[in-house]
N, C-alpha and C. Protein backbone atom coordinates (compact mmCIF):
# COMPACT_ATOMS: atom_id res chain seq x y z
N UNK A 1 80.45 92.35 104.33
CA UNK A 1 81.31 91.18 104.31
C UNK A 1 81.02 90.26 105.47
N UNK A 2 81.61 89.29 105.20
CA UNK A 2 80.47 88.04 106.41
C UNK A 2 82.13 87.58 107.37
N UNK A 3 83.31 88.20 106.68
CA UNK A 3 84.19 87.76 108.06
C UNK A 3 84.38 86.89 108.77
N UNK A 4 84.31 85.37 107.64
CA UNK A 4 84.69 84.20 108.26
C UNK A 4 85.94 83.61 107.47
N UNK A 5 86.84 83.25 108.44
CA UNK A 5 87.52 82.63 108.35
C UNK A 5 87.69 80.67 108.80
N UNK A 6 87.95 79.80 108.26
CA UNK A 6 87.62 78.66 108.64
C UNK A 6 88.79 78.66 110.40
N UNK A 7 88.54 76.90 110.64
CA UNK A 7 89.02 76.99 112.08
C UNK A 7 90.67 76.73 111.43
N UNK A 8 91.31 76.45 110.56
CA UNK A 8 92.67 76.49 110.23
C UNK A 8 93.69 77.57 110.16
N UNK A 9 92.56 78.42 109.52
CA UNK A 9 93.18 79.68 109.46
C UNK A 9 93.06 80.62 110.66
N UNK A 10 92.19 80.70 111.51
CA UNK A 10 92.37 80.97 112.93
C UNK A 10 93.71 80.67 113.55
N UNK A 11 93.25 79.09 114.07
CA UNK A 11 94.72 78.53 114.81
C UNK A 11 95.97 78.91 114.25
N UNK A 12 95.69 79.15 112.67
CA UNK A 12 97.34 79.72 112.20
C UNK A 12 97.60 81.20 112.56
N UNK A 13 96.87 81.68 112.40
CA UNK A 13 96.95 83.33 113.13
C UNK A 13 96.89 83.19 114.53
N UNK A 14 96.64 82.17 115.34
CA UNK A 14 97.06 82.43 117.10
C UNK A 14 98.60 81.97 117.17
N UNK A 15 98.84 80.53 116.52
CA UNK A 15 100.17 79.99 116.82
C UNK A 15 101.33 80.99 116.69
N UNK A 16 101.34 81.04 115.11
CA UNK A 16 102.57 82.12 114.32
C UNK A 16 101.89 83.18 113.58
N UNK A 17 101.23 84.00 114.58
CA UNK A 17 101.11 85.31 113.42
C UNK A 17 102.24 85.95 112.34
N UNK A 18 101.45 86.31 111.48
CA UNK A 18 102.60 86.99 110.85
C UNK A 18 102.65 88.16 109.63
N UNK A 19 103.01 88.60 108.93
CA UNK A 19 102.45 89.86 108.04
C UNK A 19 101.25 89.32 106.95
N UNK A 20 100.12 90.02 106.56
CA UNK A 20 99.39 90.01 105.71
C UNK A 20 98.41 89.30 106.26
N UNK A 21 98.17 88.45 107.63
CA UNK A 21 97.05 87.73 107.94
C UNK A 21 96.12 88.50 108.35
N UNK A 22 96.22 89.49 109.02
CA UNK A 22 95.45 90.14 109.71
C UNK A 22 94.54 91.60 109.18
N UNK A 23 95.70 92.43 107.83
CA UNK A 23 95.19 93.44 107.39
C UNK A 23 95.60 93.44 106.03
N UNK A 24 95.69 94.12 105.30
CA UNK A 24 95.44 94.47 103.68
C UNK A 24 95.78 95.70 103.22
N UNK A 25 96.09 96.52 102.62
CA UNK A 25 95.81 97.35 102.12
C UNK A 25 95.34 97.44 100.68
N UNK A 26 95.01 98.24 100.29
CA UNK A 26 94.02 98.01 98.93
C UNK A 26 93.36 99.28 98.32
N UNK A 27 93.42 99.49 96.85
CA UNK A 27 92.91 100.46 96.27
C UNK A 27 91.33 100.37 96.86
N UNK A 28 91.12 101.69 96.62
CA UNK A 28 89.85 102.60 97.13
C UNK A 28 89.50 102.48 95.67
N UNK A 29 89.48 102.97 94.63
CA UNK A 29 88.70 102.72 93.27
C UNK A 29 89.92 101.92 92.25
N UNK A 30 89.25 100.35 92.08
CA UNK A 30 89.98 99.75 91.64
C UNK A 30 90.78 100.15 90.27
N UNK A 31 92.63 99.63 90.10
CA UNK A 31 93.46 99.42 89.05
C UNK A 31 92.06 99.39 88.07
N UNK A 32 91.62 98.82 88.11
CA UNK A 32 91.28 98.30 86.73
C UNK A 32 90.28 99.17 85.98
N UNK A 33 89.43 100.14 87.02
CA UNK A 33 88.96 101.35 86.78
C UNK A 33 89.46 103.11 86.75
N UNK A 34 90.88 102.71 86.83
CA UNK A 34 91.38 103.91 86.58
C UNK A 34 92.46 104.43 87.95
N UNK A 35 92.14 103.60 88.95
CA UNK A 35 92.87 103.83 90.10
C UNK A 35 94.29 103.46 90.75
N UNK A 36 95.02 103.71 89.46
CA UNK A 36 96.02 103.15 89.57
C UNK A 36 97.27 103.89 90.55
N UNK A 37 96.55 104.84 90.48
CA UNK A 37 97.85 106.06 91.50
C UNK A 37 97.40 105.14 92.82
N UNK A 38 99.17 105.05 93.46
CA UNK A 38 98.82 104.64 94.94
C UNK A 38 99.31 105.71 95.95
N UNK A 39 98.62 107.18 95.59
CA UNK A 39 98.64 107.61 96.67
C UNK A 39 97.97 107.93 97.80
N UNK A 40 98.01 108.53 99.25
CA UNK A 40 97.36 107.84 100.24
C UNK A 40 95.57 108.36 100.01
N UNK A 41 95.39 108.67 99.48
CA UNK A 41 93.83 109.41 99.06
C UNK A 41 92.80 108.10 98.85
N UNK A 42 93.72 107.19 97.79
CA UNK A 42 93.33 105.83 96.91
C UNK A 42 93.56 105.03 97.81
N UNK A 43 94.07 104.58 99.23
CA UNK A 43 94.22 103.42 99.47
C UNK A 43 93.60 103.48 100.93
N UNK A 44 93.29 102.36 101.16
CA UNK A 44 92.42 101.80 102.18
C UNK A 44 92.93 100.23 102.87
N UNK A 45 92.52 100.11 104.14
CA UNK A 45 92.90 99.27 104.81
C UNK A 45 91.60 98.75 105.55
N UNK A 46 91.87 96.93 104.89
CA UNK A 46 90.69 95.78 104.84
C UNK A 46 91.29 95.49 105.53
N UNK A 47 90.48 94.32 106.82
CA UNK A 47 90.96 93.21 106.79
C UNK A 47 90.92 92.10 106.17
N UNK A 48 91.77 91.07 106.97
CA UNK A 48 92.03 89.90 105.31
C UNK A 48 90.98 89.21 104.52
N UNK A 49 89.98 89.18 105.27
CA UNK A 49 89.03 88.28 105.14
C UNK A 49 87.83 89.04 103.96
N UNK A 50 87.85 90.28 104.42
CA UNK A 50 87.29 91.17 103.46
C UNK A 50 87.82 91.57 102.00
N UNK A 51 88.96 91.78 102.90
CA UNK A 51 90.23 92.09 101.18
C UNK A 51 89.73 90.78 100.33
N UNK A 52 90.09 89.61 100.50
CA UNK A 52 89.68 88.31 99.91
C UNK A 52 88.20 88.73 99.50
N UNK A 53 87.13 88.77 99.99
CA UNK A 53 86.19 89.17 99.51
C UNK A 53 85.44 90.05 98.43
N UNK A 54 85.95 91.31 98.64
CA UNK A 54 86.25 92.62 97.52
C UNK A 54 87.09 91.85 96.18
N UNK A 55 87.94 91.39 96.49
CA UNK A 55 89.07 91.02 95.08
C UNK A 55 88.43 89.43 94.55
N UNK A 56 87.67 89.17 95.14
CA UNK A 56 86.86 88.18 94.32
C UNK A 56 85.62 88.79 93.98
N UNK A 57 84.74 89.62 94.24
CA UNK A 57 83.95 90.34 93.25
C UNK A 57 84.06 91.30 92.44
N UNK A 58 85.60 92.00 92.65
CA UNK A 58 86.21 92.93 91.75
C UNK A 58 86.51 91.96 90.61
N UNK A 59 87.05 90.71 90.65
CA UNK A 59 87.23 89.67 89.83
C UNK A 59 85.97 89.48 88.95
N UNK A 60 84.81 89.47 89.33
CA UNK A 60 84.16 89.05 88.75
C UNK A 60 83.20 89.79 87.63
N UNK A 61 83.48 91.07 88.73
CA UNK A 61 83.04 91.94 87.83
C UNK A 61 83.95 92.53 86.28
N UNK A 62 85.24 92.31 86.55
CA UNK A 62 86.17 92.52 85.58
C UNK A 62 85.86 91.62 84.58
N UNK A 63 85.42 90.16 85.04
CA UNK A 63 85.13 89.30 83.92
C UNK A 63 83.90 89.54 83.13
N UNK A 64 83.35 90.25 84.15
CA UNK A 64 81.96 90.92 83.18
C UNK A 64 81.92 91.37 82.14
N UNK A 65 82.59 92.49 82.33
CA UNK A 65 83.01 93.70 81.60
C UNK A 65 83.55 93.47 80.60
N UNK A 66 84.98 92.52 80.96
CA UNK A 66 85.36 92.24 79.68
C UNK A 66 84.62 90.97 78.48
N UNK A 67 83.48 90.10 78.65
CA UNK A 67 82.71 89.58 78.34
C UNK A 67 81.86 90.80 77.77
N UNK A 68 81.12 91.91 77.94
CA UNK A 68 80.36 92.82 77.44
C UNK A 68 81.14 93.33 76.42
N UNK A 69 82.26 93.39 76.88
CA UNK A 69 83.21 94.27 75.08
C UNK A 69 83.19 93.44 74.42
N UNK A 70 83.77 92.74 74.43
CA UNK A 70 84.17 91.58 73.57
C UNK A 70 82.80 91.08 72.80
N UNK A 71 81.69 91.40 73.43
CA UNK A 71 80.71 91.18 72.49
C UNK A 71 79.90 92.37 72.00
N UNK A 72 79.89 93.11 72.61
CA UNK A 72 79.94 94.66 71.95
C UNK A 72 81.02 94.73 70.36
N UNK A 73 82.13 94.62 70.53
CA UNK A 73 83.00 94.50 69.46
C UNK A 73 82.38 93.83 68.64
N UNK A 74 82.10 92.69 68.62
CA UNK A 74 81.84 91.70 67.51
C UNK A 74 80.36 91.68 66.90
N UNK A 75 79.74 92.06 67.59
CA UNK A 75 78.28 92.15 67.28
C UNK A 75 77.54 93.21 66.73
N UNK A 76 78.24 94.60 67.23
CA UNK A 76 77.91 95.49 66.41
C UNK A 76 78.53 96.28 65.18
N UNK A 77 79.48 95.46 64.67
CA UNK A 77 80.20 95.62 63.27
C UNK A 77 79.38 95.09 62.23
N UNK A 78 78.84 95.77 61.52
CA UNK A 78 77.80 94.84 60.41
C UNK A 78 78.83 94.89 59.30
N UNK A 79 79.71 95.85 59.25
CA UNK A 79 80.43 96.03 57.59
C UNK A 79 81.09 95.12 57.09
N UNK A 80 81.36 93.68 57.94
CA UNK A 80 82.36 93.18 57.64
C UNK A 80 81.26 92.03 56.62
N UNK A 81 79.41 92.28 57.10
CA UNK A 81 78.92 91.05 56.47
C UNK A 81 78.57 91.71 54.90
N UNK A 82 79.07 93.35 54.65
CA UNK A 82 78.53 93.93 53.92
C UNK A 82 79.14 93.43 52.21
N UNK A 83 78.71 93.77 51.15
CA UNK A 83 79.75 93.50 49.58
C UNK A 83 79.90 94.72 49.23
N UNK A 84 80.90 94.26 49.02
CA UNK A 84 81.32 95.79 48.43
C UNK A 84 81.45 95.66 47.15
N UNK A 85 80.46 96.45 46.18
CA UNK A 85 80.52 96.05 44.52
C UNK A 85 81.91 97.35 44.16
């Protein structure tokens, strides 16, 4: 992770710190792969900048995935082009 934050979000974390700027917590094998138990085994602690990071390529990869079914589904059904005498 490259751990930049712009200069706004700095100065806002010196002026008024406050909860969630600084750390994260976050599934260890993502909800969306099965990791839905939050107990302490599954969870892990990012900081923010990273957390933001991870949950935008967990994002993206979810959009993958669900783009691959969705054409998996539709593409490999031939019966529907079939006649049925």
């Amino acid at each position: 992770p490259s751990h930049v934050l712009c200069v706004p979000q700095l100065n806002e974390m010196i002026r008024s710190p406050a909860e969630g700027q600084f750390w994260q917590v976050d599934h260890i094998q993502p909800v969306y792969s099965g990791g839905g138990q939050c107990s302490l085994e599954n969870l892990q602690t990012l900081c923010t900048a990273c957390h933001r990071e991870r949950t935008a390529k967990q994002a993206k990869e979810r959009s993958q995935l669900k783009r691959r079914s969705l054409a998996t589904k539709y593409s490999c059904d031939i019966t529907r082009f079939l006649v049925k005498k």
